[in-house]
C-alpha atoms as a PDB file:
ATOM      1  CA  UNK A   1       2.723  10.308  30.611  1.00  0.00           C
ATOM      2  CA  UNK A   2       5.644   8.543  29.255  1.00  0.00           C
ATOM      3  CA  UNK A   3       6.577   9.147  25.709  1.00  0.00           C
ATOM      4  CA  UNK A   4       6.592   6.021  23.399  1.00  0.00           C
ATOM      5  CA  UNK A   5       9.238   5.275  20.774  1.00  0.00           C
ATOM      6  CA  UNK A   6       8.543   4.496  17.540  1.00  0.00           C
ATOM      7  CA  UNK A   7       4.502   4.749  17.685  1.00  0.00           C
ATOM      8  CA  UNK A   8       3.196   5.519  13.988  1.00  0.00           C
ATOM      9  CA  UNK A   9       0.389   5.709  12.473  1.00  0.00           C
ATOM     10  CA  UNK A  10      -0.334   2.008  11.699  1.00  0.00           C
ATOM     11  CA  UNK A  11       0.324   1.740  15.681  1.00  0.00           C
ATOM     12  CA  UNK A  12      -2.435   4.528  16.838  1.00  0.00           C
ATOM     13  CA  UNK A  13      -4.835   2.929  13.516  1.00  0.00           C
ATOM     14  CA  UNK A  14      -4.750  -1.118  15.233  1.00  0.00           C
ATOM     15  CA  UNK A  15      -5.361   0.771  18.463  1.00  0.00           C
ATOM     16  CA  UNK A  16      -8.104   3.020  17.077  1.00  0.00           C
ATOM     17  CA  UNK A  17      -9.616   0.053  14.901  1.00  0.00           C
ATOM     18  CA  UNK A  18      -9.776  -2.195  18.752  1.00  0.00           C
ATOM     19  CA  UNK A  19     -11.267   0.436  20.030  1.00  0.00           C
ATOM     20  CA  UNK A  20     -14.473   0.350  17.340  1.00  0.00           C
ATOM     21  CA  UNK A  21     -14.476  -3.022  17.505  1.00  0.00           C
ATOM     22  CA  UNK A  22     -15.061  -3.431  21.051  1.00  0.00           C
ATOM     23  CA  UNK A  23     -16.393  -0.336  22.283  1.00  0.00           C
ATOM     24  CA  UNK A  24     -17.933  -1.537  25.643  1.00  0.00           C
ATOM     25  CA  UNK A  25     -14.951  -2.618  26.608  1.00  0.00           C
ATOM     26  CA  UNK A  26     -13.689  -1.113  30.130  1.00  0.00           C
ATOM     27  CA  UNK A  27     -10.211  -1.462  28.847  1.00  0.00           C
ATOM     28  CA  UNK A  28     -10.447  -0.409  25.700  1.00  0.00           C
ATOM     29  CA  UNK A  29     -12.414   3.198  26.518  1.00  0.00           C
ATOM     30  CA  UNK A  30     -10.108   3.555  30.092  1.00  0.00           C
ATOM     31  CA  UNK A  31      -7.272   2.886  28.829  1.00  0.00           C
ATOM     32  CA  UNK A  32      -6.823   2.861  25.089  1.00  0.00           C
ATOM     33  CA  UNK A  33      -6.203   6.586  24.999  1.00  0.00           C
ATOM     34  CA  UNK A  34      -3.402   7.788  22.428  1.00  0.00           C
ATOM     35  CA  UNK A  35      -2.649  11.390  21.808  1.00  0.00           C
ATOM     36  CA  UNK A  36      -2.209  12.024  18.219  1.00  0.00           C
ATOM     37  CA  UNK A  37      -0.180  15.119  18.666  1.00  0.00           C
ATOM     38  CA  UNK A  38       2.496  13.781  20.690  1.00  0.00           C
ATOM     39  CA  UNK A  39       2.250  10.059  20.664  1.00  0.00           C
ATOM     40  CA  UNK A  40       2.622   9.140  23.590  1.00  0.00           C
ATOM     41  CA  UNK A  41       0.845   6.497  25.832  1.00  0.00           C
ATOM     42  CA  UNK A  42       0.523   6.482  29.594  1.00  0.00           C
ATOM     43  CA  UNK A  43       2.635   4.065  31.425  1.00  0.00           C
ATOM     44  CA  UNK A  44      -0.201   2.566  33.297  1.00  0.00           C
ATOM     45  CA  UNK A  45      -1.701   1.609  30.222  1.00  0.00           C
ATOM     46  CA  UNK A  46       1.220  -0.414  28.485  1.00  0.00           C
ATOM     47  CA  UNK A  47      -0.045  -3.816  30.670  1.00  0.00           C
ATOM     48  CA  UNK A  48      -3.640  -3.415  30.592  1.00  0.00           C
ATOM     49  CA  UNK A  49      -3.279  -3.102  26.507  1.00  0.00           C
ATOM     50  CA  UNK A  50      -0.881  -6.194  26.466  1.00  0.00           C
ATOM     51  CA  UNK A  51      -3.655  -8.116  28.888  1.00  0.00           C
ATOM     52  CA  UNK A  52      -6.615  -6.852  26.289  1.00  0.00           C
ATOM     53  CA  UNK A  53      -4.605  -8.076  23.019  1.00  0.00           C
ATOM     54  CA  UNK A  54      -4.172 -11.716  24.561  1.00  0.00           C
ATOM     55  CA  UNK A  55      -7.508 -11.988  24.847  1.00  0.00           C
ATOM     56  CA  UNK A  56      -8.500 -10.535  21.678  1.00  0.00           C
ATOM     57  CA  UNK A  57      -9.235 -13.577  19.762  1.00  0.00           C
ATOM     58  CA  UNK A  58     -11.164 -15.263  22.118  1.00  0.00           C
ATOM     59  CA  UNK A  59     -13.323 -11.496  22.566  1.00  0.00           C
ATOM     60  CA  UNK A  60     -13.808 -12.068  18.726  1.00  0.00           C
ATOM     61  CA  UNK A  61     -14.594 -15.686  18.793  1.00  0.00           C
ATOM     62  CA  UNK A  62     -17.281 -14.517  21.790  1.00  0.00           C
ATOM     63  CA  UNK A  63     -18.640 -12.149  19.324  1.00  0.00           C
ATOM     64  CA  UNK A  64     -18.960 -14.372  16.445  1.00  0.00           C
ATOM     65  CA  UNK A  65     -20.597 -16.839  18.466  1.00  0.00           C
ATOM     66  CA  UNK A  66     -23.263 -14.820  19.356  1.00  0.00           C
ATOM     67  CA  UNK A  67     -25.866 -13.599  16.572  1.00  0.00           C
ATOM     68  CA  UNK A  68     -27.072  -9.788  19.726  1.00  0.00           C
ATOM     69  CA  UNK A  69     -23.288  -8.925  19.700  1.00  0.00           C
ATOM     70  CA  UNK A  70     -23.122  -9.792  15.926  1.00  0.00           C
ATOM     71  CA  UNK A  71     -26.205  -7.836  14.672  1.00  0.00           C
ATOM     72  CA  UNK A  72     -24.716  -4.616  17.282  1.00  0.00           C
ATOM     73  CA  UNK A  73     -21.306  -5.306  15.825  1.00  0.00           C
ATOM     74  CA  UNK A  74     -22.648  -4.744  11.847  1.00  0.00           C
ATOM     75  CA  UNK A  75     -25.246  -1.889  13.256  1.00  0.00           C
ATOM     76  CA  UNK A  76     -23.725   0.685  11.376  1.00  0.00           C
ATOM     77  CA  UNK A  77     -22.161  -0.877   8.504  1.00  0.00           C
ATOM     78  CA  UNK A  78     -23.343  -1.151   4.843  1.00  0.00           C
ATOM     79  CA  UNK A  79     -25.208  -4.071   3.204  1.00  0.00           C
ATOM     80  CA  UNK A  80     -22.343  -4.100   0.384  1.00  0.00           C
ATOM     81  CA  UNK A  81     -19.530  -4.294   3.343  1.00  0.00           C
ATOM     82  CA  UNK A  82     -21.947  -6.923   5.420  1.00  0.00           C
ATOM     83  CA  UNK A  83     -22.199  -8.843   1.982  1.00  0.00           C
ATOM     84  CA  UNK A  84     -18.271  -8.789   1.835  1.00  0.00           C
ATOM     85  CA  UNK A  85     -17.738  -9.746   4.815  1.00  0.00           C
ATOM     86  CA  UNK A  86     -20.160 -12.671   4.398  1.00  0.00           C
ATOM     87  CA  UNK A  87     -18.219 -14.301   1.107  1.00  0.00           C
ATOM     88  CA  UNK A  88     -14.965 -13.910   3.015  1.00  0.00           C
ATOM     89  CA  UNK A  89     -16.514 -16.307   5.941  1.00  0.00           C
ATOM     90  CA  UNK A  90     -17.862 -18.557   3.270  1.00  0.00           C
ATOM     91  CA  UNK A  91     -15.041 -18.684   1.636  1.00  0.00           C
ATOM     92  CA  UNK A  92     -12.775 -19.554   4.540  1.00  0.00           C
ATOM     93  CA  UNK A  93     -15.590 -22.270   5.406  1.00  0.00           C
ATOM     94  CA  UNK A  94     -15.772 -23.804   1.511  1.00  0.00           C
ATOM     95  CA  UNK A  95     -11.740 -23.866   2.047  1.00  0.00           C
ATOM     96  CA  UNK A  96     -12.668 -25.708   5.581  1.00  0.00           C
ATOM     97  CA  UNK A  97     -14.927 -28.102   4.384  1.00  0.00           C
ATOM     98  CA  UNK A  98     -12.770 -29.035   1.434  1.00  0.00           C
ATOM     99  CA  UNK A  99      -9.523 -29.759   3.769  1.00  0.00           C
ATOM    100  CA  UNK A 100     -12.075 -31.798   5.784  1.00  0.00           C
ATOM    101  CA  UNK A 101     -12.815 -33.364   3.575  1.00  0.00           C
ATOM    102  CA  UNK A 102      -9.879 -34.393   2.407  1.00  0.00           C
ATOM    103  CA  UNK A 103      -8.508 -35.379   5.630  1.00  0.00           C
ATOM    104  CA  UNK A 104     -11.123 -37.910   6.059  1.00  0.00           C
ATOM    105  CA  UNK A 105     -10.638 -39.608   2.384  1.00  0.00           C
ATOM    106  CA  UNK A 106      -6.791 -40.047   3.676  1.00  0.00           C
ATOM    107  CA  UNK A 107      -8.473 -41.592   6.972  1.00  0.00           C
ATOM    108  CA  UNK A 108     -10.768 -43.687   4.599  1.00  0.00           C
ATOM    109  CA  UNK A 109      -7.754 -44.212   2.461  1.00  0.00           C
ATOM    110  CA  UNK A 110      -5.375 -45.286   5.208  1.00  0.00           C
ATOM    111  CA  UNK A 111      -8.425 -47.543   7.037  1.00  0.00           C
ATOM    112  CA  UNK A 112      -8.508 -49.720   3.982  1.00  0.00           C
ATOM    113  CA  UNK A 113      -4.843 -50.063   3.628  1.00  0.00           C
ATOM    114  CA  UNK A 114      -4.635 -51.279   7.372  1.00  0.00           C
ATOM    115  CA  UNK A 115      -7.713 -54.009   6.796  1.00  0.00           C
ATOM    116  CA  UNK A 116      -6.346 -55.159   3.481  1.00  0.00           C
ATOM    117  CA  UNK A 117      -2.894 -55.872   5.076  1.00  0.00           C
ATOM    118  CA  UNK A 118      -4.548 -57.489   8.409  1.00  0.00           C
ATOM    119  CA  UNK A 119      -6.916 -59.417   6.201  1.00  0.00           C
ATOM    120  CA  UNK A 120      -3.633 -60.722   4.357  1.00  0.00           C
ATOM    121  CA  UNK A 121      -1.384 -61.500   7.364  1.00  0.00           C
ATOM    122  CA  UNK A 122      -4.826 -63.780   8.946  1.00  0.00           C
ATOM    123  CA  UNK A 123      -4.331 -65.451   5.462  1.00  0.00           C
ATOM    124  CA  UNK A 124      -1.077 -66.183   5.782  1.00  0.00           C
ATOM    125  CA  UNK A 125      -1.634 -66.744   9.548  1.00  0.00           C
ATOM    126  CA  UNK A 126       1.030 -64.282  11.001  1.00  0.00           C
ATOM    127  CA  UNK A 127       0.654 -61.631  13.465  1.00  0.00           C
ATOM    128  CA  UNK A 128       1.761 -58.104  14.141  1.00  0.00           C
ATOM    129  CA  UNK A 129       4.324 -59.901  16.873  1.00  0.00           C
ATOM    130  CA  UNK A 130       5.494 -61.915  13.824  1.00  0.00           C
ATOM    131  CA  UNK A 131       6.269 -58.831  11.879  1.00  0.00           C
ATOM    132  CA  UNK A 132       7.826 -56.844  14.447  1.00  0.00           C
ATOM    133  CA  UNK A 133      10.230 -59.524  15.488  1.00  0.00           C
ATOM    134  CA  UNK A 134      11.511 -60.108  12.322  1.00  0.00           C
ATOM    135  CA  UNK A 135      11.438 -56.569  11.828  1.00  0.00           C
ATOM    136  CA  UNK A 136      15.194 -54.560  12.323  1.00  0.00           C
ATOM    137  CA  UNK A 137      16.121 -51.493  12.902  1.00  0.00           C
ATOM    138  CA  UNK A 138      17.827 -49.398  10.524  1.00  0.00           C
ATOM    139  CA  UNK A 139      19.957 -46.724  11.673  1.00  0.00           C
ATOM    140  CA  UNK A 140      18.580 -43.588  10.265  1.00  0.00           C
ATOM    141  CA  UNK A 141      21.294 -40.837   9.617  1.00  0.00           C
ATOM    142  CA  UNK A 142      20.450 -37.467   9.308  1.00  0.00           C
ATOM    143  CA  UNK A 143      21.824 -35.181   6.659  1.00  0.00           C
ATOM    144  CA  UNK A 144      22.839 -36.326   2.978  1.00  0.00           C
ATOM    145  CA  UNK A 145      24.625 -39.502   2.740  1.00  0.00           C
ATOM    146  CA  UNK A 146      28.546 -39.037   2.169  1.00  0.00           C
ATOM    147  CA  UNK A 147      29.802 -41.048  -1.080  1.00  0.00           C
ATOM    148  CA  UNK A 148      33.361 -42.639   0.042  1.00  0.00           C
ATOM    149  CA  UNK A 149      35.954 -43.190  -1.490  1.00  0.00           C
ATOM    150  CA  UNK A 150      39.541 -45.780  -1.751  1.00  0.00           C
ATOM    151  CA  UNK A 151      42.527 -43.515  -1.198  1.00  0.00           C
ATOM    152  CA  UNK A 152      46.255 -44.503  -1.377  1.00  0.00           C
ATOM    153  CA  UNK A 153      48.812 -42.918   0.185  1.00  0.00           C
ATOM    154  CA  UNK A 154      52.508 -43.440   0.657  1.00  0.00           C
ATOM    155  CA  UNK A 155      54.026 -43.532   4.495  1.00  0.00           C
ATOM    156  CA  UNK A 156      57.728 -41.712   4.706  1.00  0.00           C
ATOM    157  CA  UNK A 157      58.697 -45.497   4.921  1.00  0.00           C
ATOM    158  CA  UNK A 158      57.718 -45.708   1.477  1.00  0.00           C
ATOM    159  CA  UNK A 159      54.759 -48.426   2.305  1.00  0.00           C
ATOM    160  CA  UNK A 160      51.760 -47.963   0.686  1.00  0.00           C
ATOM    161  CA  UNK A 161      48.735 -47.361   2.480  1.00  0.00           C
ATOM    162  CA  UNK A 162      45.132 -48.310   1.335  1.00  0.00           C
ATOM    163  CA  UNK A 163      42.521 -45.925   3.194  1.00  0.00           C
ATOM    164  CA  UNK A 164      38.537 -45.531   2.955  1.00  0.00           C
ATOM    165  CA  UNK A 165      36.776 -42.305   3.694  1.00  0.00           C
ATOM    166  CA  UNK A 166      35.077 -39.517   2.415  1.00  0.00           C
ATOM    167  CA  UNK A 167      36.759 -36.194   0.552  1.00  0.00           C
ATOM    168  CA  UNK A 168      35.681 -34.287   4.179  1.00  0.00           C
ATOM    169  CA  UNK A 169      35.839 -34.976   7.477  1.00  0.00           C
ATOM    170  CA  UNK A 170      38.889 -36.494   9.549  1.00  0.00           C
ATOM    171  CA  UNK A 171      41.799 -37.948   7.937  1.00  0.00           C
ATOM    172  CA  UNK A 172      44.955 -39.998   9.858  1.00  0.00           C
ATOM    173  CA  UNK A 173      47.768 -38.131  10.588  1.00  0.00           C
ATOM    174  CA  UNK A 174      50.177 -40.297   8.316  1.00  0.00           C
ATOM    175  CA  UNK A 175      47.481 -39.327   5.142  1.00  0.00           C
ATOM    176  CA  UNK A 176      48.035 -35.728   6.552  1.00  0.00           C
ATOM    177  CA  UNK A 177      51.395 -35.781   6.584  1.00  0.00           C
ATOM    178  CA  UNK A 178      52.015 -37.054   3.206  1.00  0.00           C
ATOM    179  CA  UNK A 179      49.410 -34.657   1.704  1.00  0.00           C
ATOM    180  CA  UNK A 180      51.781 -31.887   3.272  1.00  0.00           C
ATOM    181  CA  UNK A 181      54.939 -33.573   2.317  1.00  0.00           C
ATOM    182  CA  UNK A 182      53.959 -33.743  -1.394  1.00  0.00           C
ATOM    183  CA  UNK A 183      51.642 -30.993  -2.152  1.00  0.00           C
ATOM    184  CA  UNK A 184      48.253 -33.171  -3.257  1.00  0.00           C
ATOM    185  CA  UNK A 185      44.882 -32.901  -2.847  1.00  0.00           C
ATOM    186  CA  UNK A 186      42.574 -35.507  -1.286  1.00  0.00           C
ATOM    187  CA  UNK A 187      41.084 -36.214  -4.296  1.00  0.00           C
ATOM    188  CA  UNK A 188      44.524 -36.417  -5.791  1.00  0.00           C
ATOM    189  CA  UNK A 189      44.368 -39.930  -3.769  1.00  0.00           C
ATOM    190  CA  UNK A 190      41.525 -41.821  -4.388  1.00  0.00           C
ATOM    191  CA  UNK A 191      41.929 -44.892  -6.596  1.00  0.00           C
ATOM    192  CA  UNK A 192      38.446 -46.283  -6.235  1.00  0.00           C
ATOM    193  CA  UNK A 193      34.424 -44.757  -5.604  1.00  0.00           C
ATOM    194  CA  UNK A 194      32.933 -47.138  -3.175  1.00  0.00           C
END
């Protein structure tokens, strides 16, 4: 045996609750076996367990599916828990239906939007070619759009220098310079919001 790290008592219960779930399970009654003493798990068992969890879902899905496994499943449980169980499941299906049906009023939705706009365009007698080649392309630029900005700045020629940008980002090396040289801001520059 090979002594985990870190198993606790929420690890050995998920194990423990598998293990009621599917108790004819070959892997779970082999090799699920956790000593509660010393925690530790055998190191033959760490990929069988991983290979048993991946299928999991599709074990419970089986299950579902099938009204013998379900009825030997709920054997030995209450009516009250049986009865909670059941309004969980109809609530998840009410929530279900709803989104269903929802998705097909969009579709509906969406259906008549596409007629009314085809039944237009064979009024007007255009095409889908039509529309796409008049149609352009817009470059589409991620991330917020950067306001810029008319700066003025003063070469050590003493010309005056008209500049558009943005308070970030690169600046030329003259703007730089001058910046330096006198001690302003950026924002100490701009004359103008574009």
């Amino acid at each position: 045996m090979v002594k985990a790290k870190n198993v606790d008592r929420k690890d050995i219960f998920i194990v423990e609750l598998i293990v009621l779930l599917f108790p004819d399970q070959v892997l779970c009654t082999t090799l699920f076996t956790v000593s509660h003493c010393n925690g530790t798990f055998g190191a033959c068992q760490i990929m069988p367990i991983l290979v048993f969890l991946m299928n999991i879902f599709e074990e419970s899905l089986n299950i579902l599916k099938s009204k013998v496994q379900l009825r030997k499943l709920f054997q030995d449980m209450h009516v009250e828990d049986i009865q909670n169980v059941i309004k969980r499941v109809e609530a998840i299906h009410e929530e279900k239906l709803r989104e269903h049906n929802e998705l097909k009023e969009q579709e509906g939705l969406k259906r008549e939007a596409v007629e009314s706009i085809l039944g237009q365009l064979q009024e007007k007698g255009l095409t889908l070619e039509d529309l796409q080649a008049t149609a352009t392309v817009e470059k589409v630029r991620k991330g917020k759009p950067r306001q810029r900005y008319q700066f003025q700045y003063e070469k050590e020629d003493g010309t005056v220098v008209d500049w558009e940008g943005a308070t970030t980002g690169r600046i030329p090396a003259e703007f730089t310079e001058y910046l330096t040289r006198t001690g302003k801001e950026r924002k100490d520059c701009i004359i103008a919001e574009l």
